[in-house]
N, C-alpha and C. Protein backbone atom coordinates (compact mmCIF):
# COMPACT_ATOMS: atom_id res chain seq x y z
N UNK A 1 9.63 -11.20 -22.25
CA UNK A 1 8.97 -11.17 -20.96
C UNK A 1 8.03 -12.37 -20.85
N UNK A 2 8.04 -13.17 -19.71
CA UNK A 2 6.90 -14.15 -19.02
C UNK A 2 5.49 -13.56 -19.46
N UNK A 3 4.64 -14.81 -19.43
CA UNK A 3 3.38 -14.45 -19.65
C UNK A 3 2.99 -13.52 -17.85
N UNK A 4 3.60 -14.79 -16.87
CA UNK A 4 3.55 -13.83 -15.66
C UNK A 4 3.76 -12.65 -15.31
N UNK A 5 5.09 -12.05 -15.88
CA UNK A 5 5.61 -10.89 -15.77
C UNK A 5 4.53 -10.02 -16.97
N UNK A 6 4.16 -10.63 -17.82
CA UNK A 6 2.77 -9.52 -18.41
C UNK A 6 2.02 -9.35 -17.63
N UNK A 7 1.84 -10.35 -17.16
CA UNK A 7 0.01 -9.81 -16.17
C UNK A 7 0.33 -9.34 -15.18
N UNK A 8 1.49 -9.51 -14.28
CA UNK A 8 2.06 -8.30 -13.01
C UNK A 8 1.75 -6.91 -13.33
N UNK A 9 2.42 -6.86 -14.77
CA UNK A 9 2.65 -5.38 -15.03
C UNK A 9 1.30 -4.95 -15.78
N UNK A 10 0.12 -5.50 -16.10
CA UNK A 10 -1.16 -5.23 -16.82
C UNK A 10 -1.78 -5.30 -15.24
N UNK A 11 -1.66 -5.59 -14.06
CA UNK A 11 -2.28 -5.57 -12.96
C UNK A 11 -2.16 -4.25 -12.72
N UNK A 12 -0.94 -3.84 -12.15
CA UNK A 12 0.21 -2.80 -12.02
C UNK A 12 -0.59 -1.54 -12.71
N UNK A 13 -0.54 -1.48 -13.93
CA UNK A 13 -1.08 -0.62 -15.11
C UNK A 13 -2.67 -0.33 -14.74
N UNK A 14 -3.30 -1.29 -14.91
CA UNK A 14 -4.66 -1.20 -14.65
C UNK A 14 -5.05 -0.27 -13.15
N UNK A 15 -4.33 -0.87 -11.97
CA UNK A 15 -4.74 0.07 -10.73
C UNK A 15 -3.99 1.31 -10.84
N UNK A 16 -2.88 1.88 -11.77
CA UNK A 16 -2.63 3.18 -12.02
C UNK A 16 -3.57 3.76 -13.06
N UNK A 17 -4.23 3.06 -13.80
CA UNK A 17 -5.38 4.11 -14.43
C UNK A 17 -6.40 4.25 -14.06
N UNK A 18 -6.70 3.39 -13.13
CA UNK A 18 -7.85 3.25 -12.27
C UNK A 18 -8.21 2.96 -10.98
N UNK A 19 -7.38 3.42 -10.29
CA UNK A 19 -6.96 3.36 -8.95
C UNK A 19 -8.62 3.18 -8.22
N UNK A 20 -8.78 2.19 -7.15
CA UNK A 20 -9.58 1.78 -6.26
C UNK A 20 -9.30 2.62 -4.98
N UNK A 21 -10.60 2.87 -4.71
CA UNK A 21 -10.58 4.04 -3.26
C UNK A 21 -9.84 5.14 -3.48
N UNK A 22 -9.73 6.03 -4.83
CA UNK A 22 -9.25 7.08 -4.60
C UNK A 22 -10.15 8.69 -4.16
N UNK A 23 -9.89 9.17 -3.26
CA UNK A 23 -10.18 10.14 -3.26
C UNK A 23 -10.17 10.53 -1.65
N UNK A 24 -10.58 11.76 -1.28
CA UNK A 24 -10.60 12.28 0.17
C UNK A 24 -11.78 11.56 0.97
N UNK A 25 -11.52 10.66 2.30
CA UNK A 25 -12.64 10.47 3.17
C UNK A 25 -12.72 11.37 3.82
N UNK A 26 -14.28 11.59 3.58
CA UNK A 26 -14.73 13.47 4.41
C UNK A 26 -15.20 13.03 6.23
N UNK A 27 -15.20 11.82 6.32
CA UNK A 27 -15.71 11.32 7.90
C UNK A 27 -14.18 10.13 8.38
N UNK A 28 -12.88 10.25 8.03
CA UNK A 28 -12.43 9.82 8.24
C UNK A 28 -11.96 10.14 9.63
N UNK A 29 -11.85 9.45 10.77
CA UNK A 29 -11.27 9.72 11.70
C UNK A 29 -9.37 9.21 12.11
N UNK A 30 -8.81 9.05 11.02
CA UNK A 30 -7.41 8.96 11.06
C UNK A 30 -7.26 9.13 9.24
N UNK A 31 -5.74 9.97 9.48
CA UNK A 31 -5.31 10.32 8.44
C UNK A 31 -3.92 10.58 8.51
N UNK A 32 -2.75 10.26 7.67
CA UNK A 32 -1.46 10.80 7.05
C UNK A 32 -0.74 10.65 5.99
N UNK A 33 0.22 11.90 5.66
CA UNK A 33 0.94 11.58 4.15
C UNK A 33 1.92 11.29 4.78
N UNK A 34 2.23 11.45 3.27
CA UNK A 34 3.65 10.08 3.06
C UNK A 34 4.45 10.91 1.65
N UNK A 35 5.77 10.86 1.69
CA UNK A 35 6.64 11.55 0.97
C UNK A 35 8.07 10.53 1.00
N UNK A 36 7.99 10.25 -0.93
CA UNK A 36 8.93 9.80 -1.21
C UNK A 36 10.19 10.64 -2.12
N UNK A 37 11.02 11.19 -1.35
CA UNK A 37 12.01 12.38 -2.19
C UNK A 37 12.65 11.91 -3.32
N UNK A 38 13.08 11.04 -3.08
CA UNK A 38 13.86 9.72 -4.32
C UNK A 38 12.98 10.41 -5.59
N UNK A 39 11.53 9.85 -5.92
CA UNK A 39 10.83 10.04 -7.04
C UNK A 39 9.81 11.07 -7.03
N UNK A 40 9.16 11.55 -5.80
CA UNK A 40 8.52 12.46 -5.84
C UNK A 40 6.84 11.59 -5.57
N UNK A 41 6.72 10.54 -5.28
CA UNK A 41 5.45 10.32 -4.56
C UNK A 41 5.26 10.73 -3.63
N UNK A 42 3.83 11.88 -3.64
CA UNK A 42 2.84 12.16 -2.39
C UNK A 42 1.60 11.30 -2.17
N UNK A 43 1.45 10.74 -1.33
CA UNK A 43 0.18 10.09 -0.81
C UNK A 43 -0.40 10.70 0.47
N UNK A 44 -1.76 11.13 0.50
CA UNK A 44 -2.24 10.82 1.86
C UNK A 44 -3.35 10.12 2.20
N UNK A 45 -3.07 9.46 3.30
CA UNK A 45 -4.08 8.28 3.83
C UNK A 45 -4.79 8.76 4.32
N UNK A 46 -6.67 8.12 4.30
CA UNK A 46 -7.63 8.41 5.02
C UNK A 46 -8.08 7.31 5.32
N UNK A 47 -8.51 7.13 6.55
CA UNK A 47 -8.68 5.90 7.11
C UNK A 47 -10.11 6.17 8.35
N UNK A 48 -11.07 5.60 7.99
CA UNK A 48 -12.31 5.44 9.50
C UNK A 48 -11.97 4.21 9.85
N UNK A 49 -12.01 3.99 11.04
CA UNK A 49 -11.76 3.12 11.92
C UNK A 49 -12.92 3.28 13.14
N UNK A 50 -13.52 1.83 13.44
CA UNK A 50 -14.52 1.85 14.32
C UNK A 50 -14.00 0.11 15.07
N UNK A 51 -14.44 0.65 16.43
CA UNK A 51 -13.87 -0.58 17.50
C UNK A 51 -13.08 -1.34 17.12
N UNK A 52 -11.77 -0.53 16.29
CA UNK A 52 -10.56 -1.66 16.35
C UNK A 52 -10.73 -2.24 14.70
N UNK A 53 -11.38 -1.94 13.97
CA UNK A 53 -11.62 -2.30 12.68
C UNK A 53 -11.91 -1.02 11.36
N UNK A 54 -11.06 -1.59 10.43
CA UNK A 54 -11.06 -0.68 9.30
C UNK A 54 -12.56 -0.47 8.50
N UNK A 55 -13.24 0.27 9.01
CA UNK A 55 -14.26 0.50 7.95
C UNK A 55 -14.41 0.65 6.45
N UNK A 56 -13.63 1.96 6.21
CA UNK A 56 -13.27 2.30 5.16
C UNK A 56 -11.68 3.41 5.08
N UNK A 57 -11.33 3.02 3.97
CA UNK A 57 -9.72 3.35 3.66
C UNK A 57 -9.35 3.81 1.93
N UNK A 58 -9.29 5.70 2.16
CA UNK A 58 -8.92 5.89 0.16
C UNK A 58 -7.56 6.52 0.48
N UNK A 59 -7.56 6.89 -0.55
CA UNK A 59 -6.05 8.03 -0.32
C UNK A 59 -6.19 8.78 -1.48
N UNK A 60 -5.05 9.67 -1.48
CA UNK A 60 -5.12 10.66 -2.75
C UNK A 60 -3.91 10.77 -2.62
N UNK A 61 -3.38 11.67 -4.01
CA UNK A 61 -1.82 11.54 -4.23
C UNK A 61 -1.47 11.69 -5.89
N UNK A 62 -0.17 12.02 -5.60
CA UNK A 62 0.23 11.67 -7.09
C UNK A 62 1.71 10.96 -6.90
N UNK A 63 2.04 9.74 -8.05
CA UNK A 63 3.27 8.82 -8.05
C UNK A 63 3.14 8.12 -8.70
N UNK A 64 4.18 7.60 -8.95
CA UNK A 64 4.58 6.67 -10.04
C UNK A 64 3.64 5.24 -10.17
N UNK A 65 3.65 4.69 -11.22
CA UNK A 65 2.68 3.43 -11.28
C UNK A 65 2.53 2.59 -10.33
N UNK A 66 4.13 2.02 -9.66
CA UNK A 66 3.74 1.34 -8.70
C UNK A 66 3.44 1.40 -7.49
N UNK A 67 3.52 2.97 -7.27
CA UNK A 67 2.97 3.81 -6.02
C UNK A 67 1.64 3.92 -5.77
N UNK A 68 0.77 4.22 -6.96
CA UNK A 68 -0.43 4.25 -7.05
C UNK A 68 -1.40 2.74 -7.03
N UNK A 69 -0.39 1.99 -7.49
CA UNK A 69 -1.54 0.33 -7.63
C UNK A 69 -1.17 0.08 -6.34
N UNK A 70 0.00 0.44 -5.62
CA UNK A 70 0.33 -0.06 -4.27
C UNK A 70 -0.79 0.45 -3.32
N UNK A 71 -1.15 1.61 -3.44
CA UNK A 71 -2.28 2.43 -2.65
C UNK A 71 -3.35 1.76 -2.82
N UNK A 72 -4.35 1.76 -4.23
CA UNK A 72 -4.74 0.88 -4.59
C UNK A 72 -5.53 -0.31 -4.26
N UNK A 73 -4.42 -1.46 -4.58
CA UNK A 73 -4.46 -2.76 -3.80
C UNK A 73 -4.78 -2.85 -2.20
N UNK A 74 -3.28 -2.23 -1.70
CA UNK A 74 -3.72 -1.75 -0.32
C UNK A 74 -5.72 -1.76 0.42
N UNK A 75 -5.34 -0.49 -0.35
CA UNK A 75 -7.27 0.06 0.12
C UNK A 75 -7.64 -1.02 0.22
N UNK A 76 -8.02 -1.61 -1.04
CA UNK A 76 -9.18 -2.70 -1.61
C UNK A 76 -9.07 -3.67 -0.11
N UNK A 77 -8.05 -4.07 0.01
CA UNK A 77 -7.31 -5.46 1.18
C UNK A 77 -7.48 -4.88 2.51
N UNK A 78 -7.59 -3.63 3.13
CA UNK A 78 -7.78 -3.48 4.43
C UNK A 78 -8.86 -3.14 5.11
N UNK A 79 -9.56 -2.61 3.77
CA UNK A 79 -11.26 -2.93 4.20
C UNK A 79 -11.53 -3.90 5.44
N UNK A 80 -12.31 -3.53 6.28
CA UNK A 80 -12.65 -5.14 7.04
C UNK A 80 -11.51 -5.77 8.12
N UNK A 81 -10.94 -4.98 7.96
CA UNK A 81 -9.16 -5.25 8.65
C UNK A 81 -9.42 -5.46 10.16
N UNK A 82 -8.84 -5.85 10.64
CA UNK A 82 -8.71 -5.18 12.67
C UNK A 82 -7.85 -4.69 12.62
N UNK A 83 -7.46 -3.84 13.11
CA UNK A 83 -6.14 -2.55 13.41
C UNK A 83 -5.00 -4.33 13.29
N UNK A 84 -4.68 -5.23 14.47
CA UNK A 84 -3.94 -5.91 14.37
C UNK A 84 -3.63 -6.71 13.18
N UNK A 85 -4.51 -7.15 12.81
CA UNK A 85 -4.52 -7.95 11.15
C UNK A 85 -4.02 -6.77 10.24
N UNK A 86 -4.30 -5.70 10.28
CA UNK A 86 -3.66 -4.63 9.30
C UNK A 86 -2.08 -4.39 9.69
N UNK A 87 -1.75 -3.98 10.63
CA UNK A 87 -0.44 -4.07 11.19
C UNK A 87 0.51 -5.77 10.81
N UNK A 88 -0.62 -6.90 10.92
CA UNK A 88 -0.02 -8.16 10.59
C UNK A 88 0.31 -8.27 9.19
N UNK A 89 -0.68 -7.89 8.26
CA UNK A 89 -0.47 -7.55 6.62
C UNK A 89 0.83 -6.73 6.55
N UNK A 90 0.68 -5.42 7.18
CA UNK A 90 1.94 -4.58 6.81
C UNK A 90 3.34 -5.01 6.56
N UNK A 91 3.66 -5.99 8.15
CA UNK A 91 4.76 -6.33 8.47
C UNK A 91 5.10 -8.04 6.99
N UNK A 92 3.83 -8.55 6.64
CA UNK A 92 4.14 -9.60 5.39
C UNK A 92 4.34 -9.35 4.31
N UNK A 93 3.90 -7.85 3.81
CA UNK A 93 4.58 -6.95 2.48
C UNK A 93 5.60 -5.99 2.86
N UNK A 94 5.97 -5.71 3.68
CA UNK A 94 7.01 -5.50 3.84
C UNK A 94 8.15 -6.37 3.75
N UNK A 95 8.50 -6.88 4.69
CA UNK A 95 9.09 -8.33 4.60
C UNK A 95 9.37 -8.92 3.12
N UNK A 96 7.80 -8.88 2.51
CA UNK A 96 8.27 -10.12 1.36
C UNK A 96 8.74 -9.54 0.24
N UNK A 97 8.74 -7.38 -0.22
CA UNK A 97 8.87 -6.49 -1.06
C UNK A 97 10.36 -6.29 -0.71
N UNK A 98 10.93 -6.99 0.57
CA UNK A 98 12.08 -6.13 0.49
C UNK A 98 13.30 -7.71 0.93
N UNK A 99 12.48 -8.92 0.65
CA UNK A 99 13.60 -9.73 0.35
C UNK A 99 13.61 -10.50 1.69
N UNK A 100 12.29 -10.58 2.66
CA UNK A 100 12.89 -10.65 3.82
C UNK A 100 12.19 -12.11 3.81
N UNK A 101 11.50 -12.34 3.64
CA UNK A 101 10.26 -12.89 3.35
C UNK A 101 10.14 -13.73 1.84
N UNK A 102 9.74 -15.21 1.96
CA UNK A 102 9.68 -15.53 0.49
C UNK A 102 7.78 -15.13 0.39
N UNK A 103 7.59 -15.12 -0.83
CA UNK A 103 5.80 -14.81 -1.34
C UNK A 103 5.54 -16.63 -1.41
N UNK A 104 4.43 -16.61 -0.47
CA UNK A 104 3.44 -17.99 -0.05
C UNK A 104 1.99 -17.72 -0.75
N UNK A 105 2.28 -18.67 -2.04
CA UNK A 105 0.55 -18.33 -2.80
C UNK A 105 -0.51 -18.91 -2.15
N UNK A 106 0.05 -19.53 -0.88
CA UNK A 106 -1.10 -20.26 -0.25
C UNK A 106 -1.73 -19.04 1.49
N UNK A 107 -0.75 -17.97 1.18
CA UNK A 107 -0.89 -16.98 2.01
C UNK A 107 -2.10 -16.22 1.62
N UNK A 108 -3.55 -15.94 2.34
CA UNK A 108 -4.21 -15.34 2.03
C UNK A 108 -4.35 -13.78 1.69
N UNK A 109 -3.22 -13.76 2.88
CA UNK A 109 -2.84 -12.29 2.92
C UNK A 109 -2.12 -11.74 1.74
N UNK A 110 -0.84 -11.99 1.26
CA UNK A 110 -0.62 -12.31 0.34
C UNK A 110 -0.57 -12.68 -1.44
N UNK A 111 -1.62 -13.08 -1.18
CA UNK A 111 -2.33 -13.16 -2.60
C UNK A 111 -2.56 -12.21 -3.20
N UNK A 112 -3.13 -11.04 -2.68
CA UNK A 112 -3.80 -9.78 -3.53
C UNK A 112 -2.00 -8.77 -3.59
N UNK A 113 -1.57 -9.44 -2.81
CA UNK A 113 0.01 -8.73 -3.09
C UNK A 113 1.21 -9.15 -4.11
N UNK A 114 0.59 -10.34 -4.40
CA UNK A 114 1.63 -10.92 -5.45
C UNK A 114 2.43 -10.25 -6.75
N UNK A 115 1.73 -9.18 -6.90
CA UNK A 115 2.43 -9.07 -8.14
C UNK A 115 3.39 -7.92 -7.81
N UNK A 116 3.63 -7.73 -6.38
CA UNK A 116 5.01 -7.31 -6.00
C UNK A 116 6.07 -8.14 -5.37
N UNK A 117 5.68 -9.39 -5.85
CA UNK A 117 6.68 -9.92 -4.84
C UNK A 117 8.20 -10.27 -5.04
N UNK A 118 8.31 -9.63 -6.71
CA UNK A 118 9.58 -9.69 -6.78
C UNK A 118 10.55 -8.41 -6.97
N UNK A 119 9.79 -7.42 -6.32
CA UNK A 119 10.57 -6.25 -6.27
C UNK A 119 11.44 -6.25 -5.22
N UNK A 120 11.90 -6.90 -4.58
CA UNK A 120 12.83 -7.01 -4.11
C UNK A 120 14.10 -6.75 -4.80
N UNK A 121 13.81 -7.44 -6.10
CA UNK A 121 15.10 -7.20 -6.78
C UNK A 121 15.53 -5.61 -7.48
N UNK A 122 14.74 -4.81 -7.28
CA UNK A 122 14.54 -3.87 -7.31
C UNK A 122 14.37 -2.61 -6.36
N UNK A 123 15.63 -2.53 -5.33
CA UNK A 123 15.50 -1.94 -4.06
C UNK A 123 15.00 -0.58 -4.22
N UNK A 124 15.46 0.23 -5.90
CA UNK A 124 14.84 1.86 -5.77
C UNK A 124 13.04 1.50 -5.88
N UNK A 125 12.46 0.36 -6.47
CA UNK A 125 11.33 0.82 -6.48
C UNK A 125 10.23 0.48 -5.20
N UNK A 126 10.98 0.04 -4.45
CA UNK A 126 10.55 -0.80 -3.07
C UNK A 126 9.70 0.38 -2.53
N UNK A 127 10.86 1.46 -2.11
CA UNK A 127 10.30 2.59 -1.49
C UNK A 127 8.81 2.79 -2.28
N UNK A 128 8.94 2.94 -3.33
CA UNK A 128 7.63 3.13 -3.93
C UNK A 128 6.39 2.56 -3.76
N UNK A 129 6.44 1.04 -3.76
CA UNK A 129 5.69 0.94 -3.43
C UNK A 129 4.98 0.36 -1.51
N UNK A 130 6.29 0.68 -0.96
CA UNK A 130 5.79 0.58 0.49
C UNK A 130 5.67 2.18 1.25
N UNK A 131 5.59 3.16 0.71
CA UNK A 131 5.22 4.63 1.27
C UNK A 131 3.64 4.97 1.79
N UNK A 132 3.13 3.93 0.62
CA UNK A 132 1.69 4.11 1.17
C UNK A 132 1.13 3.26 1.84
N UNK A 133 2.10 2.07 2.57
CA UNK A 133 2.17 0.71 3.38
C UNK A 133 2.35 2.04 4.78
N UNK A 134 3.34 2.65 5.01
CA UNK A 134 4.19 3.34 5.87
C UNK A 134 3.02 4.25 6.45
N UNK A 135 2.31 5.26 5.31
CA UNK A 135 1.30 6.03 5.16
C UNK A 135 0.04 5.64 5.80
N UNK A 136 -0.09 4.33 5.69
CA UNK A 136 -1.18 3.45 6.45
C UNK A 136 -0.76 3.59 7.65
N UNK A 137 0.02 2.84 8.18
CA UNK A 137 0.29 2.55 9.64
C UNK A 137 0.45 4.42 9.99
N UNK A 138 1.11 5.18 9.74
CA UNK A 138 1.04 6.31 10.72
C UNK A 138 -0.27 6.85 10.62
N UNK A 139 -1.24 6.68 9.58
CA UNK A 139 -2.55 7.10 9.78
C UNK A 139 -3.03 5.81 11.17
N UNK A 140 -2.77 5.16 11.37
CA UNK A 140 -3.41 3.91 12.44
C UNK A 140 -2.64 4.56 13.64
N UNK A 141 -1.86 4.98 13.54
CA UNK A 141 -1.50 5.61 14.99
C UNK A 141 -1.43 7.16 14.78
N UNK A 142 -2.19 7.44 14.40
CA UNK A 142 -2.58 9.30 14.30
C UNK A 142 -1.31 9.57 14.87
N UNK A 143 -0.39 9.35 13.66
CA UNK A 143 1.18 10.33 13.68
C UNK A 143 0.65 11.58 12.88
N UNK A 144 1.05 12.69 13.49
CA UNK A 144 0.73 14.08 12.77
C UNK A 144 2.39 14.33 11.72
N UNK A 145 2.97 14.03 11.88
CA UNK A 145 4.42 14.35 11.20
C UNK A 145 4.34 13.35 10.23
N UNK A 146 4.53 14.06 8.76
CA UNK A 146 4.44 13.52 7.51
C UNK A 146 5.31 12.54 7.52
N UNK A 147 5.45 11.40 6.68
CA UNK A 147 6.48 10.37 6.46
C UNK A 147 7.13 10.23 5.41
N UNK A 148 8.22 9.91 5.39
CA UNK A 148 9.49 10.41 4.28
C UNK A 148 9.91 8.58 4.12
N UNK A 149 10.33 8.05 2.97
CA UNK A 149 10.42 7.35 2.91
C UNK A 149 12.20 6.90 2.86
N UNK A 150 12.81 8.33 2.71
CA UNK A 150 14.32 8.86 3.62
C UNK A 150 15.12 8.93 4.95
């Protein structure tokens, strides 16, 4: 293995043992889960949102490693967001996790996402880690119907 491909997966590792923003927001005013049947990740998103901007953003859940650093990372990066810049992030990890998109290290956005950017080659674990990408956006549009990544 690459020295790169070590530190992806020691990134990876690290936000599954120690996941950033985990837990229930008790003043959140948007929230939804997210259900991946494939492996069995549950996430649900909590999200406050004030005039169009992400205040604060945790989740809770249980899933696989790269489900959880995906949540994670996520949080940490949408802090501070505008609803549109968060929706603009979504659509550039999406895109770049599923092959659509090449990864630009000069992308700000980007950057804190890098060490998925070659799961592409890896289409079962994609779902994984974009459920709590998915999980975000239907908490931003207060969808009440859980999301399946099916």
């Amino acid at each position: 293995m690459s020295f790169l491909s070590d530190l992806y997966q020691e990134v990876i590792l690290d936000h599954n043992r120690r996941p950033r923003n985990f837990g229930e927001l008790t003043d959140a005013n948007g929230m939804a889960e997210g259900f991946n049947p494939l492996c069995g990740d549950k996430v649900k998103i909590y999200l406050k949102t004030e005039n169009s901007v992400i205040r604060d953003v945790t989740f809770e859940g249980a899933g696989c490693a790269i489900s959880t650093a995906s949540a994670s990372i996520m949080t940490e990066a949408m802090k501070g967001r505008t609803l549109e810049e968060a929706r603009a992030m979504f659509t550039k990890f999406h895109d770049m996790v599923t092959g659509k998109l090449e990864f630009d290290p000069d992308d700000e956005d980007l950057q804190r996402m890098e060490v998925f950017h070659r799961l592409s080659e890896y289409p079962v674990r994609v779902k994984c880690a974009t459920l709590v990408w998915h999980a975000m956006m239907a908490a931003l549009e207060d969808q009440a119907q859980a999301i399946s990544t099916e």
